[in-house]
Protein backbone atom coordinates (compact mmCIF):
# COMPACT_ATOMS: atom_id res chain seq x y z
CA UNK A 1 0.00 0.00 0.00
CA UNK A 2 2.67 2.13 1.26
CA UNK A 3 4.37 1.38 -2.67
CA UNK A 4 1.23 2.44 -4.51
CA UNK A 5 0.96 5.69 -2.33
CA UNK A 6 4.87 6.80 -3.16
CA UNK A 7 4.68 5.85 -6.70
CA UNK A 8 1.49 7.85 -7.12
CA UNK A 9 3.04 10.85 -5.42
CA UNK A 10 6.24 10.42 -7.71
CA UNK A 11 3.84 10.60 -11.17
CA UNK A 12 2.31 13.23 -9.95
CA UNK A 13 5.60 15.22 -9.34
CA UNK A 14 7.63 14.37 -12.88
CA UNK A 15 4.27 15.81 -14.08
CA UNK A 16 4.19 19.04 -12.17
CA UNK A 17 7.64 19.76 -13.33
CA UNK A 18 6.99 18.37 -16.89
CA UNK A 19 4.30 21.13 -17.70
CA UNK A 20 6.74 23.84 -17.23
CA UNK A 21 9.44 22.52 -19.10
CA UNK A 22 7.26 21.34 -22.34
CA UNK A 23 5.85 25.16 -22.25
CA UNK A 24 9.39 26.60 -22.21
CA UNK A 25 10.98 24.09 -25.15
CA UNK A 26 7.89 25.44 -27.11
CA UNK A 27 7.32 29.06 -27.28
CA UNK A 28 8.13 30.83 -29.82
CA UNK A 29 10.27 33.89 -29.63
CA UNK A 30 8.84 36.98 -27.88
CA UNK A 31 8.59 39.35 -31.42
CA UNK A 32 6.25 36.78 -32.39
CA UNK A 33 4.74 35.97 -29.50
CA UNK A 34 4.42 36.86 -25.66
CA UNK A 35 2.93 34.67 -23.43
CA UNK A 36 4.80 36.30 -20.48
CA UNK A 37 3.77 39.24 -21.64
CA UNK A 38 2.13 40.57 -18.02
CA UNK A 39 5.50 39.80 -16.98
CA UNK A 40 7.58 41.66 -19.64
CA UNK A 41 8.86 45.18 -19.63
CA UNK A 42 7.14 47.56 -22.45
CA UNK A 43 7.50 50.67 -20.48
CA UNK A 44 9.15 52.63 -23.00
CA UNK A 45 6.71 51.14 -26.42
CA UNK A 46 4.61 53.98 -27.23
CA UNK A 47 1.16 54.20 -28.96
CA UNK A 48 -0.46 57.21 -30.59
CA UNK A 49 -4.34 57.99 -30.77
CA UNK A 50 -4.45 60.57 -33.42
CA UNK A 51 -8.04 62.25 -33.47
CA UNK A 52 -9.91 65.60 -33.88
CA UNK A 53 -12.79 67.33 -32.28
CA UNK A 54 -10.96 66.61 -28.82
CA UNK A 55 -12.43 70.09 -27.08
CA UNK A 56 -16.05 68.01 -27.19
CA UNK A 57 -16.79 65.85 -23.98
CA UNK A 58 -17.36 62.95 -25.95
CA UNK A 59 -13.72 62.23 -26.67
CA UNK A 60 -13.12 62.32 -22.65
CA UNK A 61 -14.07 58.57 -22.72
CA UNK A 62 -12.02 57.80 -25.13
CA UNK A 63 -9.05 59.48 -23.51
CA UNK A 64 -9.52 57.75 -20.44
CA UNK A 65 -9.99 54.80 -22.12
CA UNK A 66 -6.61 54.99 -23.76
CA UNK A 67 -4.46 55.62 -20.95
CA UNK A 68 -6.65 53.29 -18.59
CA UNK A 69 -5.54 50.72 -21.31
CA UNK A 70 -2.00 52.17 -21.26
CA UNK A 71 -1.80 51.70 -17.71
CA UNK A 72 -3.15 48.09 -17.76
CA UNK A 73 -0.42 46.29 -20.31
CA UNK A 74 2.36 48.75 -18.93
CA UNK A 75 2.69 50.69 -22.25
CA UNK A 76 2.90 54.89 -22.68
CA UNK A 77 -0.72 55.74 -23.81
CA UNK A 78 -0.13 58.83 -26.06
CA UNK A 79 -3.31 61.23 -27.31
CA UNK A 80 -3.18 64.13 -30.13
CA UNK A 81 -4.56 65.94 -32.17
CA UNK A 82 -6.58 69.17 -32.97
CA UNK A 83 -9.70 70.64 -30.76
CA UNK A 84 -11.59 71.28 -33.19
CA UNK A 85 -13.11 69.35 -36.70
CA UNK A 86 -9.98 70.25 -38.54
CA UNK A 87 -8.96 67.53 -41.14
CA UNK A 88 -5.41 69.74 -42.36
CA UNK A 89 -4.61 69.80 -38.45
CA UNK A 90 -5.66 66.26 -38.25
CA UNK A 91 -3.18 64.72 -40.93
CA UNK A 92 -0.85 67.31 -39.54
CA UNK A 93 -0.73 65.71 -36.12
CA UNK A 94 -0.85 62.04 -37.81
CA UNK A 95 2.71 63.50 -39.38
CA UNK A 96 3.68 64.42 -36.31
CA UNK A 97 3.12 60.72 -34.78
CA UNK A 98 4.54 59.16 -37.51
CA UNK A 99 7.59 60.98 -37.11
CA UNK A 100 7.69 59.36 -32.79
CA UNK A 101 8.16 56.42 -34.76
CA UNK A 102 5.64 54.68 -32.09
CA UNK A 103 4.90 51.24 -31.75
CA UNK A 104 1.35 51.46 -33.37
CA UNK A 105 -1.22 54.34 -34.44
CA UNK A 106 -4.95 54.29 -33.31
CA UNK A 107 -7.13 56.91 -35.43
CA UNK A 108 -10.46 58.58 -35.61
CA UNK A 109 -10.76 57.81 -39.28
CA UNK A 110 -13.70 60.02 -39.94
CA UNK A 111 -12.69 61.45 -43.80
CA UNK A 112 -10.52 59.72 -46.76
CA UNK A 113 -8.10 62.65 -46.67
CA UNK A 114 -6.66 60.58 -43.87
CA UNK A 115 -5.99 57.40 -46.20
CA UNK A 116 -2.26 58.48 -47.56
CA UNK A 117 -1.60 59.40 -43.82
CA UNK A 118 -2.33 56.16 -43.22
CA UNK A 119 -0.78 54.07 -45.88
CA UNK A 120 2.04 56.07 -45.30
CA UNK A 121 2.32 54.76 -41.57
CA UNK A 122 2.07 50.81 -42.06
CA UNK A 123 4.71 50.90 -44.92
CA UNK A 124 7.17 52.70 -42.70
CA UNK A 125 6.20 49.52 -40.06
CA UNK A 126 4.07 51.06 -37.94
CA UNK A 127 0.39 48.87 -37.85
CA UNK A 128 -2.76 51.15 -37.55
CA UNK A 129 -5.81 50.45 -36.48
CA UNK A 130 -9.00 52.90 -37.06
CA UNK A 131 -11.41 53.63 -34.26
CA UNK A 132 -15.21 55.10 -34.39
CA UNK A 133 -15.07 55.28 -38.40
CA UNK A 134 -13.17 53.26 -41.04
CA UNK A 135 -11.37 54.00 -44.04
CA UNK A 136 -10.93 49.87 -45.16
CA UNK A 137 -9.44 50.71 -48.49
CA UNK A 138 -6.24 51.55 -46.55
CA UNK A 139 -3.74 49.64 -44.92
CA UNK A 140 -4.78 49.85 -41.88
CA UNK A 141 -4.76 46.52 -39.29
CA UNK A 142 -8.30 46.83 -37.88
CA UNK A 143 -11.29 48.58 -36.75
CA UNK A 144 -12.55 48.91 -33.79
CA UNK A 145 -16.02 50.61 -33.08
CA UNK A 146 -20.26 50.32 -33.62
CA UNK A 147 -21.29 49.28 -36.29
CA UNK A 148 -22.73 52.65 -37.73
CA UNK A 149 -26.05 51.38 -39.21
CA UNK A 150 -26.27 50.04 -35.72
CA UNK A 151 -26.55 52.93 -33.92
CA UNK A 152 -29.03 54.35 -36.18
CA UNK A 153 -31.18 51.37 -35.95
CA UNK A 154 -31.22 51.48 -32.79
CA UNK A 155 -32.33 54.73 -32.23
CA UNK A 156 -34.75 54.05 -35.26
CA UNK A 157 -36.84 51.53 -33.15
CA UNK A 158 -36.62 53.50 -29.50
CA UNK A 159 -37.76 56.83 -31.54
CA UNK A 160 -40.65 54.72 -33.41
CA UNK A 161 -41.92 53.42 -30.18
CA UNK A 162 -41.83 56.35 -28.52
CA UNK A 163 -43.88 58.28 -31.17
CA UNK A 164 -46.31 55.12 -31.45
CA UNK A 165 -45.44 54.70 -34.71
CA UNK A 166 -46.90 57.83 -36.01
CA UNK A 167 -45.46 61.06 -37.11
CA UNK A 168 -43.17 63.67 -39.14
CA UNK A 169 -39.05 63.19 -38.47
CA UNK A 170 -36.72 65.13 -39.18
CA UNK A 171 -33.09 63.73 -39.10
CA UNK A 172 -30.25 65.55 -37.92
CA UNK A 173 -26.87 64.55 -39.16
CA UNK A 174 -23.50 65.46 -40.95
CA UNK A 175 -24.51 64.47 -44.13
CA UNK A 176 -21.86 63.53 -46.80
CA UNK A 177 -19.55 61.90 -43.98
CA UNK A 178 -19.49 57.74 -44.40
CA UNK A 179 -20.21 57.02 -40.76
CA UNK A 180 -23.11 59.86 -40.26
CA UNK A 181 -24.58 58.69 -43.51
CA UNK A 182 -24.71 55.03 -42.25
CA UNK A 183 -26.51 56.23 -39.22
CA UNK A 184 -28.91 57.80 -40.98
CA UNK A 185 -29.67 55.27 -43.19
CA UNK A 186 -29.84 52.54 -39.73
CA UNK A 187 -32.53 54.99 -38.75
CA UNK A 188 -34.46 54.87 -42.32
CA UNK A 189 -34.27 51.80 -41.95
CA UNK A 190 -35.85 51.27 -38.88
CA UNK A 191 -39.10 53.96 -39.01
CA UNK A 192 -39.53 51.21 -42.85
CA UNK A 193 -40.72 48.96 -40.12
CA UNK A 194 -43.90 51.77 -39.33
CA UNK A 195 -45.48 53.34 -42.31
CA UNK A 196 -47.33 55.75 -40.27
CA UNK A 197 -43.33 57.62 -39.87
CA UNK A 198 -42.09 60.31 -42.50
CA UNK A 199 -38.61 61.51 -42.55
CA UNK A 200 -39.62 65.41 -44.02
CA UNK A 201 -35.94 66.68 -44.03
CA UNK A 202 -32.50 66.32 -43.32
CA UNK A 203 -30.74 69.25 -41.62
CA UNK A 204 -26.82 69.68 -41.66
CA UNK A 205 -25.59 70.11 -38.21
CA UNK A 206 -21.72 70.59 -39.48
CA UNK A 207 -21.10 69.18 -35.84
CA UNK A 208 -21.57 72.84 -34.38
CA UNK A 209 -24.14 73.17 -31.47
CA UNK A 210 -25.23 76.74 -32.97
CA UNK A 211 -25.84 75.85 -36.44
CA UNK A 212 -27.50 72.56 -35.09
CA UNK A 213 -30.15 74.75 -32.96
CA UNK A 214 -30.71 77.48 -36.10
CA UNK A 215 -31.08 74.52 -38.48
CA UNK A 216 -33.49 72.35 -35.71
CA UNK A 217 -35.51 75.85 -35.40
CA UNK A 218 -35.58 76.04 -39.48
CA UNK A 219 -36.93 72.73 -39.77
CA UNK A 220 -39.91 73.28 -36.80
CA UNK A 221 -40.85 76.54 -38.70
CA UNK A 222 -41.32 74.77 -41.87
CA UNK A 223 -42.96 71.68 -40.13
CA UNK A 224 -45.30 72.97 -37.87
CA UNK A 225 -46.58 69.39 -37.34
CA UNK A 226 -42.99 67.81 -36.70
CA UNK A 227 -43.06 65.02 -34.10
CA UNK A 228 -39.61 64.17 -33.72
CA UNK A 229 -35.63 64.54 -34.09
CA UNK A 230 -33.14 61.84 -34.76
CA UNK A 231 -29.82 62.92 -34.35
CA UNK A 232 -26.88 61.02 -35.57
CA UNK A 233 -24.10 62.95 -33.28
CA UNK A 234 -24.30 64.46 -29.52
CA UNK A 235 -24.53 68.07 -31.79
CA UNK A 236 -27.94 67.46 -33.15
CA UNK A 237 -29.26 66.16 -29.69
CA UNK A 238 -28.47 68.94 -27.78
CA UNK A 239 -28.98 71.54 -31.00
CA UNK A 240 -32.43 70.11 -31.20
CA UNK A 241 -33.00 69.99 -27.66
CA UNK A 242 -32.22 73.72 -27.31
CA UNK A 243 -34.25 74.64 -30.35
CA UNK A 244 -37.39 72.70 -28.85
CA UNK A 245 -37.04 74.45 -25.54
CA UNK A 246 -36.97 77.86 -26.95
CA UNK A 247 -39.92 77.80 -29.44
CA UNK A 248 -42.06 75.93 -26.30
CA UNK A 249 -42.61 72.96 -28.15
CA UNK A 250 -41.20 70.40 -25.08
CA UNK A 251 -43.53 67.51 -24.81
CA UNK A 252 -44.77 68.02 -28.26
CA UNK A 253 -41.19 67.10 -30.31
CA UNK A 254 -39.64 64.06 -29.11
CA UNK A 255 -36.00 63.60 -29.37
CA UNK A 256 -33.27 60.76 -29.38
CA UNK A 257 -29.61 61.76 -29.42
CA UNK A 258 -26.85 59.79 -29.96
CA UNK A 259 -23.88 59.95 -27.43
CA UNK A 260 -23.34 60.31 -23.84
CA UNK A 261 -22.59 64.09 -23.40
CA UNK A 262 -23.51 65.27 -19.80
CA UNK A 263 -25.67 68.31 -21.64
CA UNK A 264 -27.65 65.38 -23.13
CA UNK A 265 -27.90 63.29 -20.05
CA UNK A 266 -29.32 66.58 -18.47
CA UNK A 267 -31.33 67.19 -20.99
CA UNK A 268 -32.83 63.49 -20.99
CA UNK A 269 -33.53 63.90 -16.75
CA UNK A 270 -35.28 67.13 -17.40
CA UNK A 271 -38.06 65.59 -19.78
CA UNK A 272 -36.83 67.57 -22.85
CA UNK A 273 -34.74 64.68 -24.74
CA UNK A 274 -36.42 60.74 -24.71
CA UNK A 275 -33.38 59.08 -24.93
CA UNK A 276 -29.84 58.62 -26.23
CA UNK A 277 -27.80 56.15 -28.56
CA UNK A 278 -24.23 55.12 -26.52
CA UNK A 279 -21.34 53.62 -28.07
CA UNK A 280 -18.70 51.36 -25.64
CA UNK A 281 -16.58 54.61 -25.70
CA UNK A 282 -14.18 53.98 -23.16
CA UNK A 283 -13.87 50.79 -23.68
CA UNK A 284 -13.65 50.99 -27.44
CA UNK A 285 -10.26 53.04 -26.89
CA UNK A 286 -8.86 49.97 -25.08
CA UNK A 287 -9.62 47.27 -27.70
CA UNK A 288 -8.19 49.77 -29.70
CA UNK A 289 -4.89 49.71 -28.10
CA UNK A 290 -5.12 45.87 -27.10
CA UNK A 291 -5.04 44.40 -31.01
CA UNK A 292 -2.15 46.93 -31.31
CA UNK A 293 -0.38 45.13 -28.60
CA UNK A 294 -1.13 41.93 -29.17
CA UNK A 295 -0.56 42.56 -32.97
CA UNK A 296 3.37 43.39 -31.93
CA UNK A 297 4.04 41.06 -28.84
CA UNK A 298 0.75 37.98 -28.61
CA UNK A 299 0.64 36.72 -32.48
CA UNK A 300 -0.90 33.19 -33.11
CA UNK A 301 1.09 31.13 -35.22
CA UNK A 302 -0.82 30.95 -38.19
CA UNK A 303 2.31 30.29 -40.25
CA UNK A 304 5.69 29.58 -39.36
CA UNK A 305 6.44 33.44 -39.99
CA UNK A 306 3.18 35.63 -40.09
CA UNK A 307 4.90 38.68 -41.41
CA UNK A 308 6.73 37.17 -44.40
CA UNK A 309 3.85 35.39 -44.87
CA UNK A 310 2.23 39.02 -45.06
CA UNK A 311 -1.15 37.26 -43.07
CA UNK A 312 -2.92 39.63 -40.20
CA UNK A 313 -3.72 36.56 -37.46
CA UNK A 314 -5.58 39.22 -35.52
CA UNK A 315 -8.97 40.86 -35.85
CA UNK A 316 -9.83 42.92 -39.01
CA UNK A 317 -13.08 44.42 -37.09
CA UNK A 318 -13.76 44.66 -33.82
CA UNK A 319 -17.73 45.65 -33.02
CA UNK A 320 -18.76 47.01 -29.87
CA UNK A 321 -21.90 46.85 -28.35
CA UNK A 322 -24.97 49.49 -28.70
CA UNK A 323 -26.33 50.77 -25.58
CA UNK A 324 -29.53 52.95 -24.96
CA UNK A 325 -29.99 55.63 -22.31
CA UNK A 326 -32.93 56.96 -20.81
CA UNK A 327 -34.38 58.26 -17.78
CA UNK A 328 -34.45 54.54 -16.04
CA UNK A 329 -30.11 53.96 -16.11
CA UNK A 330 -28.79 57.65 -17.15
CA UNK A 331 -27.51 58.56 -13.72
CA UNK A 332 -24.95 55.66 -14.10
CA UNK A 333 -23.54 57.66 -16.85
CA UNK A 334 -23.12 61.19 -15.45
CA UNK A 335 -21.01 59.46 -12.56
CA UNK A 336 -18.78 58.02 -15.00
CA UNK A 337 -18.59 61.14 -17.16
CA UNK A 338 -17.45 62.88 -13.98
CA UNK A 339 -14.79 60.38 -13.76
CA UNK A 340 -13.69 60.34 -17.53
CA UNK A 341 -12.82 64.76 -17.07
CA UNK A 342 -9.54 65.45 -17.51
């Protein structure tokens, strides 16, 4: 008995110390892959989110995103770009990260002019990934972000329901812009499910909150009988919501916003806007950075060399979920807006 008992206890040694040693005769070497990688030093490995428009609250998210996920895998979390919706400032700044020579590029690829910028990038070896739009005709590594006609949709059906399926609509949006126009056609699509909904106009917000109000006022002038707004950026929400409140018509014009903009929020709590369309933000800025790392340090072997091979083992698109906010869960996102400030 005493026999069985040591033998038993001497298998189950050899294959305690076995594991380890099979692991370490086969992984492969670490600028392929990392499987230490918690354990590795990347301290000095930067990465670059290139963006514009980063004066607007929205973009706080994704700033604490990216250095929350900075922080996490032990890399320098980098953020630039200009304030305001300036594309020659934009590509400027994409320069400028280029130039860092960092270990990987995350950008708000909202118009083609950014598509040599990014070409330009991944052939001097830096991998890219696009966040919130896409330009896929480029050379870029991934997206990461909603699906656009997603978000639309989304706020298609919660504006239908709210209006009973009745009613004139008139969509606010940046019109000529790839992801805005996907929006806007998720929300067409949507109100096709209730013939009793019209979509009368399209106004141009140009992502200002003062042209967004003149244009929302412009469009209730002409439409005395509008029922609702659909807005396919945080602009038109609150532009709308501001137009409604000064020409008295709260209650009577219903409103869904897209984005999680504290002004919205407030706007939602005091009756004047129904609801809101909310992207995973935050978290959106760390998947972001995550297929950047694990693009340079956590590869799969897929071949025997993936990057003579020329083969991407990672993600090409990364979706995030769409959420909804309204008066029942919106008080969970002002506290974590007043986290996200700078």
């Amino acid at each position: 008995m005493k026999r069985k008992v040591l033998l038993t206890l001497m298998v189950v040694i050899l294959f305690t110390i076995a594991i380890p040693l099979a692991a370490c005769q086969t992984q492969t070497a670490p600028s392929e892959s990392e499987s230490g990688a918690q354990m590795a030093d990347h301290s000095e490995d930067e990465y670059i989110y290139v963006s514009s428009m980063g004066n607007l609250e929205f973009f706080n998210a994704h700033k604490y995103g990216w250095q929350w996920a900075g922080d996490n895998l032990g890399v320098k979390a980098t953020y630039m770009g200009p304030a305001e919706y300036d594309m020659n400032a934009m590509v400027a700044a994409f320069d400028q990260a280029i130039a860092k020579k960092p270990k990987g590029i995350t950008v708000f690829a909202v118009e083609p002019i950014l598509e040599p910028s990014i070409d330009k990038a991944v052939e001097a070896g830096i991998p890219v990934v696009t966040i919130l739009g896409d330009l896929p005709n480029t050379k870029r590594l991934a997206f990461v972000g909603s699906y656009q006609y997603d978000l639309g949709y989304v706020g298609g059906q919660k504006l239908a329901e709210s209006l009973g399926g009745e009613g004139k609509v008139a969509i606010l949006s940046i019109p000529g812009v790839g992801m805005f126009d996907d929006r806007e056609n998720g929300y067409r699509a949507a109100f096709n499910d209730y013939p009793g909904i019209e979509v009368v106009q399209v106004g141009d917000t140009k992502a200002d909150t003062v042209t967004s109000v003149n244009t929302a006022k412009d469009i209730m002038q002409r439409f005395p009988d509008l029922a609702a707004f659909a807005a396919t950026d945080s602009t038109g929400g609150i532009g709308a919501a501001i137009a409604v409140e000064e020409l008295d018509r709260v209650g009577e014009v219903k409103i869904v916003s897209m984005d999680r903009n504290s002004d919205v929020l407030q706007k939602i709590r005091e009756g004047v806007v129904t609801g809101t369309v909310a992207q995973n933000d935050a978290a959106m800025a760390y998947w972001a950075l995550l297929t950047l790392y694990t693009y340079n340090y956590n590869q799969a072997q897929l071949t025997s060399d993936n990057a003579a091979a020329g083969v991407n083992p990672g993600p090409s698109q990364v979706y995030m979920a769409v959420n909804y906010i309204d008066e029942s869960n919106l008080d969970y996102f002002l506290e974590a807006n007043e986290i996200y400030v700078p």
